[in-house]
Protein backbone atom coordinates (compact mmCIF):
# COMPACT_ATOMS: atom_id res chain seq x y z
CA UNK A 1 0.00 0.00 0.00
CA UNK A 2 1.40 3.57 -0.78
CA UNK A 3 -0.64 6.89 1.24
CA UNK A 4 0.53 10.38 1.01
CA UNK A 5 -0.66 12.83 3.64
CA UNK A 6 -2.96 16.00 2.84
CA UNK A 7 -3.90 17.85 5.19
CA UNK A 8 -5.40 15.91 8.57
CA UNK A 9 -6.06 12.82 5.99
CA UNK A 10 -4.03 10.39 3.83
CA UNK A 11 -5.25 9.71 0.26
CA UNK A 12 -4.57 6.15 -0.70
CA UNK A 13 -2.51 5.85 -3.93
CA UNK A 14 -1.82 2.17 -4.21
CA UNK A 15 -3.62 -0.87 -2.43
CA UNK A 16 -3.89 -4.56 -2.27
CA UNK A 17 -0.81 -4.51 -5.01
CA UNK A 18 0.73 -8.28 -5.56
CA UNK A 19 3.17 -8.80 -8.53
CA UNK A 20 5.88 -10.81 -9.28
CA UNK A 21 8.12 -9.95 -12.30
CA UNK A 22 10.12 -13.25 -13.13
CA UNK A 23 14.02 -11.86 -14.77
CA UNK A 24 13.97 -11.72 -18.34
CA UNK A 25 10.36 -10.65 -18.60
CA UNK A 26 8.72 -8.06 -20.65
CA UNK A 27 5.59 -6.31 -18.31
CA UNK A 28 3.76 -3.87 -19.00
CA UNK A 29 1.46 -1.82 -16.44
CA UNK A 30 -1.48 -0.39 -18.42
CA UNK A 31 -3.73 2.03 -16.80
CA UNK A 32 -5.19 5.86 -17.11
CA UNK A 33 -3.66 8.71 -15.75
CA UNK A 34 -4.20 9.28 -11.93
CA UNK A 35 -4.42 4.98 -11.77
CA UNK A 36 -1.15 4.83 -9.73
CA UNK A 37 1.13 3.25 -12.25
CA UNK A 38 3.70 6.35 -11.61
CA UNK A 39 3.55 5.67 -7.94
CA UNK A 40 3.89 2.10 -8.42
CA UNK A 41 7.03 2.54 -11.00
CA UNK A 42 8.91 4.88 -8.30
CA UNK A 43 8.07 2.40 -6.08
CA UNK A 44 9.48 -0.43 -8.60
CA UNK A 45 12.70 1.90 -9.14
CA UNK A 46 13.41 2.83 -5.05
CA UNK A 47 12.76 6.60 -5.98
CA UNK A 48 10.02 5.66 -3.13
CA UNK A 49 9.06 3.97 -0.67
CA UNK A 50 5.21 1.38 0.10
CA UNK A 51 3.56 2.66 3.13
CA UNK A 52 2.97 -0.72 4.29
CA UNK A 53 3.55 -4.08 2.67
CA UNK A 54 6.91 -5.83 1.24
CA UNK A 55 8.99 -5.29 -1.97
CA UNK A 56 11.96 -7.54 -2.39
CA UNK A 57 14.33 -6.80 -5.30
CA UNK A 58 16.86 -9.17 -6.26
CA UNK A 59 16.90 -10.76 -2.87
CA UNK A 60 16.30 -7.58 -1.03
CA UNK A 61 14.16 -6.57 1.24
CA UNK A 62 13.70 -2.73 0.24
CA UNK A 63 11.87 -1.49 3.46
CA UNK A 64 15.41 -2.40 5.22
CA UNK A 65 17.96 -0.79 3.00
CA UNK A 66 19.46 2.82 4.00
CA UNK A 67 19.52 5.68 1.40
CA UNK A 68 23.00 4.86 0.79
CA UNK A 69 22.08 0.95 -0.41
CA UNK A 70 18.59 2.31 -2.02
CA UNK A 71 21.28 4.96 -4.28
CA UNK A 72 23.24 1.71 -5.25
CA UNK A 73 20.32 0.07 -6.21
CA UNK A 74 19.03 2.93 -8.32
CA UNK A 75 22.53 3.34 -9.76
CA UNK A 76 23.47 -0.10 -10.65
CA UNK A 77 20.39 -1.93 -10.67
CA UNK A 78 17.39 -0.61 -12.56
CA UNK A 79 18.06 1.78 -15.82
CA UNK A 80 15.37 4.73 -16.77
CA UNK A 81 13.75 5.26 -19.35
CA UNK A 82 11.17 8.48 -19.26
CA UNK A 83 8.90 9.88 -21.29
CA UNK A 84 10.89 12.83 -22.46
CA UNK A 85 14.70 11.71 -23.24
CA UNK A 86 15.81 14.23 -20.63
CA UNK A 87 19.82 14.28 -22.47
CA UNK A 88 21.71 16.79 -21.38
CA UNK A 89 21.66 19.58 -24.50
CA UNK A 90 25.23 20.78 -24.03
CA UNK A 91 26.74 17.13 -24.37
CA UNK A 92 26.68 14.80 -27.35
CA UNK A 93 25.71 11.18 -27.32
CA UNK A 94 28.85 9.87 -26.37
CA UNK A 95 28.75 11.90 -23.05
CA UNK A 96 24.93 11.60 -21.92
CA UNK A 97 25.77 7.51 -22.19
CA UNK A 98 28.56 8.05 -20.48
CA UNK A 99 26.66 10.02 -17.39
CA UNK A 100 25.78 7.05 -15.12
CA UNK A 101 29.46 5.67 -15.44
CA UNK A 102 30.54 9.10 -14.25
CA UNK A 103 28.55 9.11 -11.55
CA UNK A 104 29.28 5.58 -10.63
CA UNK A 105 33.35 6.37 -10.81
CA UNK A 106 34.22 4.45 -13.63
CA UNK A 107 37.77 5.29 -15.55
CA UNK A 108 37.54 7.46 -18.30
CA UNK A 109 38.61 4.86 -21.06
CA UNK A 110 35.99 1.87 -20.00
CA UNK A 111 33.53 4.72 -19.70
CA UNK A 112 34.01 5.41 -23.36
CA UNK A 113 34.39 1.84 -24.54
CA UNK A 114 31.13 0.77 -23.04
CA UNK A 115 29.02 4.36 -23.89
CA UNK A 116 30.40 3.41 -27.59
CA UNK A 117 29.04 -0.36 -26.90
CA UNK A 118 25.75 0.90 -25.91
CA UNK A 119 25.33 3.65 -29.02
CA UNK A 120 25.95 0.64 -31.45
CA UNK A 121 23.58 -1.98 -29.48
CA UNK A 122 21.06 0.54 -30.32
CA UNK A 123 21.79 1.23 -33.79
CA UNK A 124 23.55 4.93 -33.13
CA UNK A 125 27.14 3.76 -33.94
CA UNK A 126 27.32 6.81 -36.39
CA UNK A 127 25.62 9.48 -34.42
CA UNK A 128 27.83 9.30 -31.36
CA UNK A 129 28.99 12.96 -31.75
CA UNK A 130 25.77 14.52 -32.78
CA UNK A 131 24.11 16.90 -30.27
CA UNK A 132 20.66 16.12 -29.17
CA UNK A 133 19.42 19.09 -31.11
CA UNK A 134 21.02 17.60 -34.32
CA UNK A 135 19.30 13.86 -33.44
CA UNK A 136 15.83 13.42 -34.34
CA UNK A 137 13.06 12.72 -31.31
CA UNK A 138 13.82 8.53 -32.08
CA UNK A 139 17.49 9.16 -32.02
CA UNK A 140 17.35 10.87 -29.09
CA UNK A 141 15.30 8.17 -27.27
CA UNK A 142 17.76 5.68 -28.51
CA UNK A 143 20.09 7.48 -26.90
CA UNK A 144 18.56 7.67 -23.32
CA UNK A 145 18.17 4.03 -23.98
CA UNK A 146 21.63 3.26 -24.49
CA UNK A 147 22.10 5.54 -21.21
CA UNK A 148 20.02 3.00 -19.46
CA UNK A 149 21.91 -0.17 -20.14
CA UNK A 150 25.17 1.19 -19.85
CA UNK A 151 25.46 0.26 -16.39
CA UNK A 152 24.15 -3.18 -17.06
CA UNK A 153 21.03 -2.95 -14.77
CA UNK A 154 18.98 -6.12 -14.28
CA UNK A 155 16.13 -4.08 -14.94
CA UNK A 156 14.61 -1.85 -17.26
CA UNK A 157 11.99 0.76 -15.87
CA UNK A 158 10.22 2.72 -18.85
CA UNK A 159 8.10 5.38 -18.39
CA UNK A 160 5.53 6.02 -21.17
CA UNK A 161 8.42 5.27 -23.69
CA UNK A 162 6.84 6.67 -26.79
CA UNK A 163 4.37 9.12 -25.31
CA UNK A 164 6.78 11.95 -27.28
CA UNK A 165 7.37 9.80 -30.06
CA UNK A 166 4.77 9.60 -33.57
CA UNK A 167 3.66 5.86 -34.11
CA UNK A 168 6.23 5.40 -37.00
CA UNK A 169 9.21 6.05 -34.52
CA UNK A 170 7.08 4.32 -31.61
CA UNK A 171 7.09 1.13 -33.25
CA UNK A 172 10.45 1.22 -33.87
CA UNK A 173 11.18 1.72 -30.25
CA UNK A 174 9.38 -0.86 -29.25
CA UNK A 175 11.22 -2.96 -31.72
CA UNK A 176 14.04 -2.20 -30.42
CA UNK A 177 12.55 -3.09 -26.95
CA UNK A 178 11.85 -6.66 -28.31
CA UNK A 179 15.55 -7.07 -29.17
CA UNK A 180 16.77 -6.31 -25.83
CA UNK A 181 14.48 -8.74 -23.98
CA UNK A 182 15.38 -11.13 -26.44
CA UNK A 183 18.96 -10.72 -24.90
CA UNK A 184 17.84 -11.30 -21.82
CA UNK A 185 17.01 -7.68 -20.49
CA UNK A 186 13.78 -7.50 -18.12
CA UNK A 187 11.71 -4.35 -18.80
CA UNK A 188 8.43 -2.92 -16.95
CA UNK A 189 7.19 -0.38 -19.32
CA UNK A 190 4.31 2.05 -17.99
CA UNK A 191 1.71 3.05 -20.43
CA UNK A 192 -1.46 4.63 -21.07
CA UNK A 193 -2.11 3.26 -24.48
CA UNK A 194 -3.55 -0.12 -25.23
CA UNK A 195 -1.77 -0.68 -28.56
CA UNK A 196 1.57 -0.03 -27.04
CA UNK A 197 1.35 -2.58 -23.76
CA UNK A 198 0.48 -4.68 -26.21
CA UNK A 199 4.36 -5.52 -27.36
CA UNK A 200 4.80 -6.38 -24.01
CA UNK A 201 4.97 -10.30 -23.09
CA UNK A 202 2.76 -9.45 -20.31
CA UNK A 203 0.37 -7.18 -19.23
CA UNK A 204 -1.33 -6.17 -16.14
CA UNK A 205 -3.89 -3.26 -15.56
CA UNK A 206 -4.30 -0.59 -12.69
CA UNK A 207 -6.94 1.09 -12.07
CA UNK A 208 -7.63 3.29 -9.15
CA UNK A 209 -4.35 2.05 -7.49
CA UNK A 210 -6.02 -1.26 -7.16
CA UNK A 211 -3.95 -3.98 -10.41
CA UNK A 212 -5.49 -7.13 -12.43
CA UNK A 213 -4.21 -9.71 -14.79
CA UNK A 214 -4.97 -8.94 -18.22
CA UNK A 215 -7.04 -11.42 -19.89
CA UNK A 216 -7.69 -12.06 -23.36
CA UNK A 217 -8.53 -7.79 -24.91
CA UNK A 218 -6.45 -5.30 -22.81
CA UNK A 219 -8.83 -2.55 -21.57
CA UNK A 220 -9.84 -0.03 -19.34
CA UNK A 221 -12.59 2.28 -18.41
């Protein structure tokens, strides 16, 4: 369960959520806006916290862990993917890969090595010195991909992936998707739209902070 204070009350957010995610799974968590699926992806990605209840992440009990573990965990452990590419304009490719290792204190030469890796994996191995203003809206989600697995994270947290994207450059995205859990990469992707969750290998629905199995036709009121 997830609450948030206002005022003398708390507003429930999330309840009665029970999900397992199984490593090299492809999820997606379908639902409108104001369902919860936000909440429940911060939760999924130890930007926050459950209220109440358990959340174990490779082996570990979440609740437990300080802020210096749960900064690990985001760091090495789970790679973002939002909405909006969020690069940094004033670096090219090469560099906004290369972020994350930065942060993480990784030598300058393996840092380059594995940004250049990434920008390939992706299909970018000839736009690594292009700003983000020079890359296309694709491109530049390609390149907040790449980002994402640089660090090798066991899992892949996207948020509304191609909610910036048009549907030509959406499906390509998600083709792309397909090819990294076909390498073994696990990926939650949260979504309004029915024809996107659909690439996923699985789908669940929220509504009202309260989730359900998809069966059979994915929708929602």
């Amino acid at each position: 369960m997830k609450q948030y204070p206002m005022g003398d009350e708390y507003v429930t957010i999330l309840k009665g959520i029970s999900l397992d995610i199984d490593e090299g799974e492809f999820l997606s968590v379908l639902g409108p806006s104001g369902s919860g699926k936000s909440t429940l992806m911060n939760i999924i990605g130890c930007l926050d916290l459950p209220t109440s209840g358990e959340y174990i992440l490779r082996g570990n009990v979440v609740l437990d862990l300080s802020e210096k573990a749960l900064s690990h965990i985001r760091s090495k452990e789970v790679g973002f993917i939002f909405q909006n590419s969020q690069l940094l304009q004033r670096m090219d490719a090469m560099k906004n890969v290369e972020l994350p290792l930065i942060y993480a204190g990784v030598r300058p030469k393996e840092r380059h090595r594995r940004a250049e890796e990434m920008l390939c994996k992706v299909g970018l191995g000839d736009r690594m010195h292009h700003m983000p203003n020079q890359l296309s809206g694709g491109q530049q989600q390609r390149v907040a991909i790449a980002r994402a697995l640089v660090t090798h994270p066991s899992l892949l947290l996207a948020d509304e992936p191609t909610g910036a994207l048009d549907q030509t450059t959406g499906r390509q995205i998600m083709e792309l998707f397909h090819e990294l859990n076909g390498d073994g990469h696990t990926i939650i992707m949260i979504t309004h739209d029915v024809n996107i969750a659909r690439n996923a290998r699985r789908v669940v629905n929220i509504i009202d902070g309260e989730m359900t199995e998809a069966e059979g036709e994915v929708t929602f009121a």
